[in-house]
PDB file of N, CA and C in Angstrom:
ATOM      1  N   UNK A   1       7.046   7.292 -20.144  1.00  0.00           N
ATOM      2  CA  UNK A   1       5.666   7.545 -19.738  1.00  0.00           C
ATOM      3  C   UNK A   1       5.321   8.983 -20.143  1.00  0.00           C
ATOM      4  N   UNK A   2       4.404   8.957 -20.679  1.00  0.00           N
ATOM      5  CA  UNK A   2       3.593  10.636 -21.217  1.00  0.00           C
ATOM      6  C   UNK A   2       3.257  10.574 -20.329  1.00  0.00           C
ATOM      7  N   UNK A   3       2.612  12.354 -20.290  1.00  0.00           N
ATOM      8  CA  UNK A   3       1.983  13.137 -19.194  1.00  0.00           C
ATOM      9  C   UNK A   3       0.285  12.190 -19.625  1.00  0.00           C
ATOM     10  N   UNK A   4      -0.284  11.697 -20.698  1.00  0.00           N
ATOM     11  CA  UNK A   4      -1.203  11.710 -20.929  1.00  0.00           C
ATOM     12  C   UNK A   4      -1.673   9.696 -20.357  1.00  0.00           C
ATOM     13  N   UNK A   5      -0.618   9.306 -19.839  1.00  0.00           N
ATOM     14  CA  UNK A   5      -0.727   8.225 -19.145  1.00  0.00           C
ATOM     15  C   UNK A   5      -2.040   8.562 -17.568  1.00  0.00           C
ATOM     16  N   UNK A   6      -3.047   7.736 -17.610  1.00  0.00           N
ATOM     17  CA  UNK A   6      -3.596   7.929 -16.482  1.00  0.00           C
ATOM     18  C   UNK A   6      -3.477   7.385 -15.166  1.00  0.00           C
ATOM     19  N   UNK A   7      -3.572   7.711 -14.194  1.00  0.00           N
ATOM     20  CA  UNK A   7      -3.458   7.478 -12.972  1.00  0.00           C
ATOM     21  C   UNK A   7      -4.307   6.263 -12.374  1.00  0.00           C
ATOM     22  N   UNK A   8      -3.235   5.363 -11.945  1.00  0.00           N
ATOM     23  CA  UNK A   8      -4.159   3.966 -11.697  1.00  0.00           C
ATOM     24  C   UNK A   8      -3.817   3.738  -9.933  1.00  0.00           C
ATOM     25  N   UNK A   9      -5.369   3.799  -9.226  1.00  0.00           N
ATOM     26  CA  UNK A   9      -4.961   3.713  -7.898  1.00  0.00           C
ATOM     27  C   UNK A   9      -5.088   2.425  -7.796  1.00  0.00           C
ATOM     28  N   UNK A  10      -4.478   1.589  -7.059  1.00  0.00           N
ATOM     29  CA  UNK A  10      -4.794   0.461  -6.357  1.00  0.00           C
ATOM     30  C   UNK A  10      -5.209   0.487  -4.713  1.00  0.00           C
ATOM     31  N   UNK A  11      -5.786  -0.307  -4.277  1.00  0.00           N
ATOM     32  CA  UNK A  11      -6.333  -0.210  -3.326  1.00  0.00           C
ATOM     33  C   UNK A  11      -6.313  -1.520  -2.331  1.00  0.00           C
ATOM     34  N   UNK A  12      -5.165  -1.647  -1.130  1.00  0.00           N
ATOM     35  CA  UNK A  12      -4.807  -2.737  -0.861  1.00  0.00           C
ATOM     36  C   UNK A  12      -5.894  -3.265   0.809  1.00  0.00           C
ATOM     37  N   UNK A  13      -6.372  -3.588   1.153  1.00  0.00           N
ATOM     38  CA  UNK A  13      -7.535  -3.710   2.823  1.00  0.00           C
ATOM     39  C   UNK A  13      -6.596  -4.540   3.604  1.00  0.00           C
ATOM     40  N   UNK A  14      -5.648  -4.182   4.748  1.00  0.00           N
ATOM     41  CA  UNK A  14      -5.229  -5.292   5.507  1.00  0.00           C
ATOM     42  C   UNK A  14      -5.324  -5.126   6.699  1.00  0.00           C
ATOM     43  N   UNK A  15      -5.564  -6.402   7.349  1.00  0.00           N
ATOM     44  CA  UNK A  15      -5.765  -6.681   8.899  1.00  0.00           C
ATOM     45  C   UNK A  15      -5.096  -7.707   9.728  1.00  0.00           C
ATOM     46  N   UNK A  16      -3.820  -7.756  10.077  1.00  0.00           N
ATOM     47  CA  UNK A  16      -3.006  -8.389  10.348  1.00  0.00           C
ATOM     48  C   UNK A  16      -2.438  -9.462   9.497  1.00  0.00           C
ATOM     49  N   UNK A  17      -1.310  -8.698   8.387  1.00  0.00           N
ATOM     50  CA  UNK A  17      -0.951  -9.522   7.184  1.00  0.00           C
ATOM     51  C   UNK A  17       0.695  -8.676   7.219  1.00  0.00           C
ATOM     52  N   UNK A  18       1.224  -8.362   8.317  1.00  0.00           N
ATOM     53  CA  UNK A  18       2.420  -8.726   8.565  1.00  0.00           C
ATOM     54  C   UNK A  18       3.485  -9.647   7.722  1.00  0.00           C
ATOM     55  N   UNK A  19       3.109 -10.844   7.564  1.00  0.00           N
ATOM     56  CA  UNK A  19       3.827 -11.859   6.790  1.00  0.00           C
ATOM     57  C   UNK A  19       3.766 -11.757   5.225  1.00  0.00           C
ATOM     58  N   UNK A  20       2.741 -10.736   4.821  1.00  0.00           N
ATOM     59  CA  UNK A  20       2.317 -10.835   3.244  1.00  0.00           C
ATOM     60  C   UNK A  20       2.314  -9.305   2.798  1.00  0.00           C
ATOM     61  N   UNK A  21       2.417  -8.416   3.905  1.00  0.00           N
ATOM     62  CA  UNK A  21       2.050  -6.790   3.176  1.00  0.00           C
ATOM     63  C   UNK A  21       3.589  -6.634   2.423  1.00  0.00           C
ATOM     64  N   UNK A  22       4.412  -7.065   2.737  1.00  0.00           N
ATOM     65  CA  UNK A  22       5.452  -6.338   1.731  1.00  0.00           C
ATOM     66  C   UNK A  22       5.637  -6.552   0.855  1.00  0.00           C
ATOM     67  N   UNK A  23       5.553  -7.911   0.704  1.00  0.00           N
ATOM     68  CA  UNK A  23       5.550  -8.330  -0.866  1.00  0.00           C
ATOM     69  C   UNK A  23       4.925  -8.285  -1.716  1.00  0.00           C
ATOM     70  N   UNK A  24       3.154  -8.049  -1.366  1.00  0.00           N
ATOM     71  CA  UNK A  24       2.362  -7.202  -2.163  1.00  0.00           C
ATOM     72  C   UNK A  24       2.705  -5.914  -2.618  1.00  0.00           C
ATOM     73  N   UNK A  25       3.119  -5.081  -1.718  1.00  0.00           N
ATOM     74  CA  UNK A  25       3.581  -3.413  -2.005  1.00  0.00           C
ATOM     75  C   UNK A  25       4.223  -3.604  -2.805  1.00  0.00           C
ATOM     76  N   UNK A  26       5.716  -3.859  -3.166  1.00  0.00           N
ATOM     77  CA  UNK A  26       6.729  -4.131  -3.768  1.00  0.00           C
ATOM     78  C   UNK A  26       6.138  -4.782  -5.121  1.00  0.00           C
ATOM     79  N   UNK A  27       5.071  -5.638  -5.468  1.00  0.00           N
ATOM     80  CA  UNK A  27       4.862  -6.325  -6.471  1.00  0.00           C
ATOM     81  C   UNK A  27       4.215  -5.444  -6.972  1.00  0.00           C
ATOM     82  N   UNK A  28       3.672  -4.748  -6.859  1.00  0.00           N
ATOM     83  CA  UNK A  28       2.569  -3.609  -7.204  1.00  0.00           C
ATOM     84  C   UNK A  28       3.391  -2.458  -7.628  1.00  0.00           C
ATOM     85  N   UNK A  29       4.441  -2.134  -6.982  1.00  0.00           N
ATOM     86  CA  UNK A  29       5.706  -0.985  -7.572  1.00  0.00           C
ATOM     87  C   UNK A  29       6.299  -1.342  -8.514  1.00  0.00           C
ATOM     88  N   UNK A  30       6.745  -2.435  -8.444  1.00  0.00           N
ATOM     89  CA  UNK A  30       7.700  -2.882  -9.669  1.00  0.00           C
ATOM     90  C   UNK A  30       6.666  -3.369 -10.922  1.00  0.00           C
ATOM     91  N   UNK A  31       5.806  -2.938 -10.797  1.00  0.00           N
ATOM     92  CA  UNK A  31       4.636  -3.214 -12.209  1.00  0.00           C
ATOM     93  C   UNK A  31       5.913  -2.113 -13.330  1.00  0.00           C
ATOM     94  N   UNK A  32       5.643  -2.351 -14.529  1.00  0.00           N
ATOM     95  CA  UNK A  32       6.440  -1.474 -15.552  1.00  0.00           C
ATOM     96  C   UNK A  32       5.499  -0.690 -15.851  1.00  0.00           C
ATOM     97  N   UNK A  33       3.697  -0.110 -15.348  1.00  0.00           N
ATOM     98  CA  UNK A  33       3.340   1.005 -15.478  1.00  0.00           C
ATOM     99  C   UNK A  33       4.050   1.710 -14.212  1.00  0.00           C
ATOM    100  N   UNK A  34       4.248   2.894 -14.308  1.00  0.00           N
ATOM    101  CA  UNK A  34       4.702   3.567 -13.142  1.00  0.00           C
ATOM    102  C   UNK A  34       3.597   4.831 -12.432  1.00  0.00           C
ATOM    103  N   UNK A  35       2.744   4.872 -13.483  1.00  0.00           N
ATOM    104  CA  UNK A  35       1.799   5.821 -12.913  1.00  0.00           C
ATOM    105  C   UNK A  35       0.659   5.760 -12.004  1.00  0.00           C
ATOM    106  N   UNK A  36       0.972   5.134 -10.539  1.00  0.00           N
ATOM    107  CA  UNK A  36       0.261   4.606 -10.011  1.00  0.00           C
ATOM    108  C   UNK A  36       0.610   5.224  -8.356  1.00  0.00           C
ATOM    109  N   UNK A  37      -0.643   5.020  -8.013  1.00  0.00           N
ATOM    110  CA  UNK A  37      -1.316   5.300  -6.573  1.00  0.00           C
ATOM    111  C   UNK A  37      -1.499   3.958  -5.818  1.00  0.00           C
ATOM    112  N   UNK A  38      -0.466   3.789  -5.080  1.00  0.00           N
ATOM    113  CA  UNK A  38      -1.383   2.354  -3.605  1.00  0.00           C
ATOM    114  C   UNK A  38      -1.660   3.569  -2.251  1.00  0.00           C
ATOM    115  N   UNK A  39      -3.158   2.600  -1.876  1.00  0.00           N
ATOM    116  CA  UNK A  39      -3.415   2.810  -0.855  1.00  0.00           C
ATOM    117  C   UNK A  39      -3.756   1.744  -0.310  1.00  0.00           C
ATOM    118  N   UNK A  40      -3.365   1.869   0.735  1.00  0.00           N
ATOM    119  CA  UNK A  40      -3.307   0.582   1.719  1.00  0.00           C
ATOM    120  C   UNK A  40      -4.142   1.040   3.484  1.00  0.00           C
ATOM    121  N   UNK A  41      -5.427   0.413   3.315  1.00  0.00           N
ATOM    122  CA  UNK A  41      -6.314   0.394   4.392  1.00  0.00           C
ATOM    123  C   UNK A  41      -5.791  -0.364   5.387  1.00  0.00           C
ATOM    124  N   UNK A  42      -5.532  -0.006   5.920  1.00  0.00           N
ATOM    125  CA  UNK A  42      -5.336  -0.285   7.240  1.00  0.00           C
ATOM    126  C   UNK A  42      -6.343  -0.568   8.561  1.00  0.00           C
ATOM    127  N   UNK A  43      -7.223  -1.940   9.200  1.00  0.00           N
ATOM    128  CA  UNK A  43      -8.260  -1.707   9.917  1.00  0.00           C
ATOM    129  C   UNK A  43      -7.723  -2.271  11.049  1.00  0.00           C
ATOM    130  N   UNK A  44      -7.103  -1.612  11.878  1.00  0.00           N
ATOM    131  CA  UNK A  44      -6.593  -1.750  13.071  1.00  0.00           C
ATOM    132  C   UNK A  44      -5.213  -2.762  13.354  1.00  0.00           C
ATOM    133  N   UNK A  45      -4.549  -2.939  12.388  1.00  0.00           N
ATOM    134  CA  UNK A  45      -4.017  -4.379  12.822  1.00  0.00           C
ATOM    135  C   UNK A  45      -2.789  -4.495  13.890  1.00  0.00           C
ATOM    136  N   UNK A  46      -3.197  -5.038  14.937  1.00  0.00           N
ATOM    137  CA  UNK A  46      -2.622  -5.495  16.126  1.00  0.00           C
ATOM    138  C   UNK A  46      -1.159  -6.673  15.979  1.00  0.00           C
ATOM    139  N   UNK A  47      -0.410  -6.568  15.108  1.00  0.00           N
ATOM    140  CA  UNK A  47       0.427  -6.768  14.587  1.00  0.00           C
ATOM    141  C   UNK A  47       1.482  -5.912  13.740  1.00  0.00           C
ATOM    142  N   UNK A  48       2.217  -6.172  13.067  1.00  0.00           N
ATOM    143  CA  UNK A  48       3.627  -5.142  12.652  1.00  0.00           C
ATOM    144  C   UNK A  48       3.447  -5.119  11.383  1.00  0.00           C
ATOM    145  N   UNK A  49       1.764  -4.986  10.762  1.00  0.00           N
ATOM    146  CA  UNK A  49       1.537  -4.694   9.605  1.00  0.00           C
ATOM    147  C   UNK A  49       2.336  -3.181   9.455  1.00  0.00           C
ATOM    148  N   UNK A  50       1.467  -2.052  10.200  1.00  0.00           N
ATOM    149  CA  UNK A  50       1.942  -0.726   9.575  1.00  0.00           C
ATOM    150  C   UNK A  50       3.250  -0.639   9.569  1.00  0.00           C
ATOM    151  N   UNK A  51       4.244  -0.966  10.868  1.00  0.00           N
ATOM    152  CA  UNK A  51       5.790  -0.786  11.044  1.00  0.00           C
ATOM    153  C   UNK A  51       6.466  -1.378   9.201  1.00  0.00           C
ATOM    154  N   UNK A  52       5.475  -2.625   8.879  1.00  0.00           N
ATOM    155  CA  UNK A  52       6.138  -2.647   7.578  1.00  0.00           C
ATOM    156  C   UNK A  52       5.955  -2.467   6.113  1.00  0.00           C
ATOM    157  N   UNK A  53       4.692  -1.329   6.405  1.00  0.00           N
ATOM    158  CA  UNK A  53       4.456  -0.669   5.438  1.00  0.00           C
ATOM    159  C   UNK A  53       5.168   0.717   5.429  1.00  0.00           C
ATOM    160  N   UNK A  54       5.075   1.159   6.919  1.00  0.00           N
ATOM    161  CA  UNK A  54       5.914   2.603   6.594  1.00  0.00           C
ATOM    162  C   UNK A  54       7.466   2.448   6.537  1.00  0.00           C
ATOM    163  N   UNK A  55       7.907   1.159   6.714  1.00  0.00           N
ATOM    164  CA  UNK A  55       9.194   0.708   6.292  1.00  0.00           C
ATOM    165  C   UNK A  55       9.283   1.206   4.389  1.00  0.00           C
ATOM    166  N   UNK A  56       8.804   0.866   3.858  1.00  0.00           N
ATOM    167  CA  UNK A  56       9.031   1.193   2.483  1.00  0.00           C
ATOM    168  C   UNK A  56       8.238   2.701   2.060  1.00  0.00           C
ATOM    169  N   UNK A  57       9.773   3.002   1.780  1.00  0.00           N
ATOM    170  CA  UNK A  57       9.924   4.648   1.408  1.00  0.00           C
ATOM    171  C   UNK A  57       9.254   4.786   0.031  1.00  0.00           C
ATOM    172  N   UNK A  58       8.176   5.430  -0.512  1.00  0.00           N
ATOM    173  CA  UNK A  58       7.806   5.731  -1.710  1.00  0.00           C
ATOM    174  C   UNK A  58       6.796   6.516  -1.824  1.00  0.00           C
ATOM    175  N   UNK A  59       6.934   7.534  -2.602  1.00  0.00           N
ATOM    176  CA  UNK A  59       6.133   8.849  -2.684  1.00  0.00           C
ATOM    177  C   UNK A  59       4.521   7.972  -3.121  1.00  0.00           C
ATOM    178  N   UNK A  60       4.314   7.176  -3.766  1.00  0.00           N
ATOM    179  CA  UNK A  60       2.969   6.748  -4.352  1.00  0.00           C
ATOM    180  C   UNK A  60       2.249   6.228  -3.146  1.00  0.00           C
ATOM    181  N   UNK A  61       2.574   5.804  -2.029  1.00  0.00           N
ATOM    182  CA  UNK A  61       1.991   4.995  -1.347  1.00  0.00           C
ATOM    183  C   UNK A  61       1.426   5.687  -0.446  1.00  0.00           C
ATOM    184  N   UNK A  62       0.262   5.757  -0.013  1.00  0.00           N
ATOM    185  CA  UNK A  62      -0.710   6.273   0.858  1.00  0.00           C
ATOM    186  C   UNK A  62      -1.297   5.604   1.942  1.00  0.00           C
ATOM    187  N   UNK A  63      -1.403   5.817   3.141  1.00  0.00           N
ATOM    188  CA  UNK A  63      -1.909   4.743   4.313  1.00  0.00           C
ATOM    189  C   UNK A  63      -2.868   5.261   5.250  1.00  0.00           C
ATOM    190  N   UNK A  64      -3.749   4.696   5.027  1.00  0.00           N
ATOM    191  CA  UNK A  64      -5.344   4.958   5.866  1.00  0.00           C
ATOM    192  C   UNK A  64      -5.086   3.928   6.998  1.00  0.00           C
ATOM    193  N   UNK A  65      -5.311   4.589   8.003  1.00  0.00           N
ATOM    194  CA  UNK A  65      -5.053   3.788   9.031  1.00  0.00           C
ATOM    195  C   UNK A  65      -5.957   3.995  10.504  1.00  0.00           C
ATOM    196  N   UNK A  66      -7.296   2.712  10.451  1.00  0.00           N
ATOM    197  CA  UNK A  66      -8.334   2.966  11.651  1.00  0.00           C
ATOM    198  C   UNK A  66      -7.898   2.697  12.990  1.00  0.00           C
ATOM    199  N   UNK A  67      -8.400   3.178  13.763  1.00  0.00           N
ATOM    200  CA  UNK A  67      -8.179   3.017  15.522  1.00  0.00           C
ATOM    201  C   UNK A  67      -8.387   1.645  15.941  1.00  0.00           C
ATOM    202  N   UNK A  68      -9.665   1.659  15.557  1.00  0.00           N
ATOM    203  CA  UNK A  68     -10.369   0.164  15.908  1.00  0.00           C
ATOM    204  C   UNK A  68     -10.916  -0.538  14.645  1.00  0.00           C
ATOM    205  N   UNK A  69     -10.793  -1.804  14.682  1.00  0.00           N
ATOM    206  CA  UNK A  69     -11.066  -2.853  13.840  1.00  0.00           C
ATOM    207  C   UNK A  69     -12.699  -2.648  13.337  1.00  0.00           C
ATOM    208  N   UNK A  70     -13.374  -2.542  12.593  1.00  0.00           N
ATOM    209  CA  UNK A  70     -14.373  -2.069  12.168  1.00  0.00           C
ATOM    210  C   UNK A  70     -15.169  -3.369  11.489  1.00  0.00           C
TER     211      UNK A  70
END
């Protein structure tokens, strides 16, 4: 990867997807571009969404995370 590769954010919205957030994250990392940004919205979810997003250790991944369901 060159320095002149650009920066591709992805942008993931979940609200109680527990059963499906990891395997999205993970599918999205193991892309063979590597120059990439996830962020993963977070709108309240009352389930063990976040516990298993901040389970996976990786500098790219970013987590917005609301109080209340919006």
């Amino acid at each position: 990867m060159s320095q002149k590769d650009p920066l591709v954010s992805v942008l993931i919205p979940c609200y109680n997807v527990e059963a499906f957030v990891e395997k999205a994250v993970h599918s999205i990392l193991n892309q063979t571009y590597q120059n990439i940004e996830v962020w993963i919205i977070d709108d309240a979810s009352t389930d063990h969404t976040l516990e298993k997003i901040n389970a996976i250790k990786d500098d790219r991944i970013k987590v917005v995370s609301f109080k209340e369901n919006t």
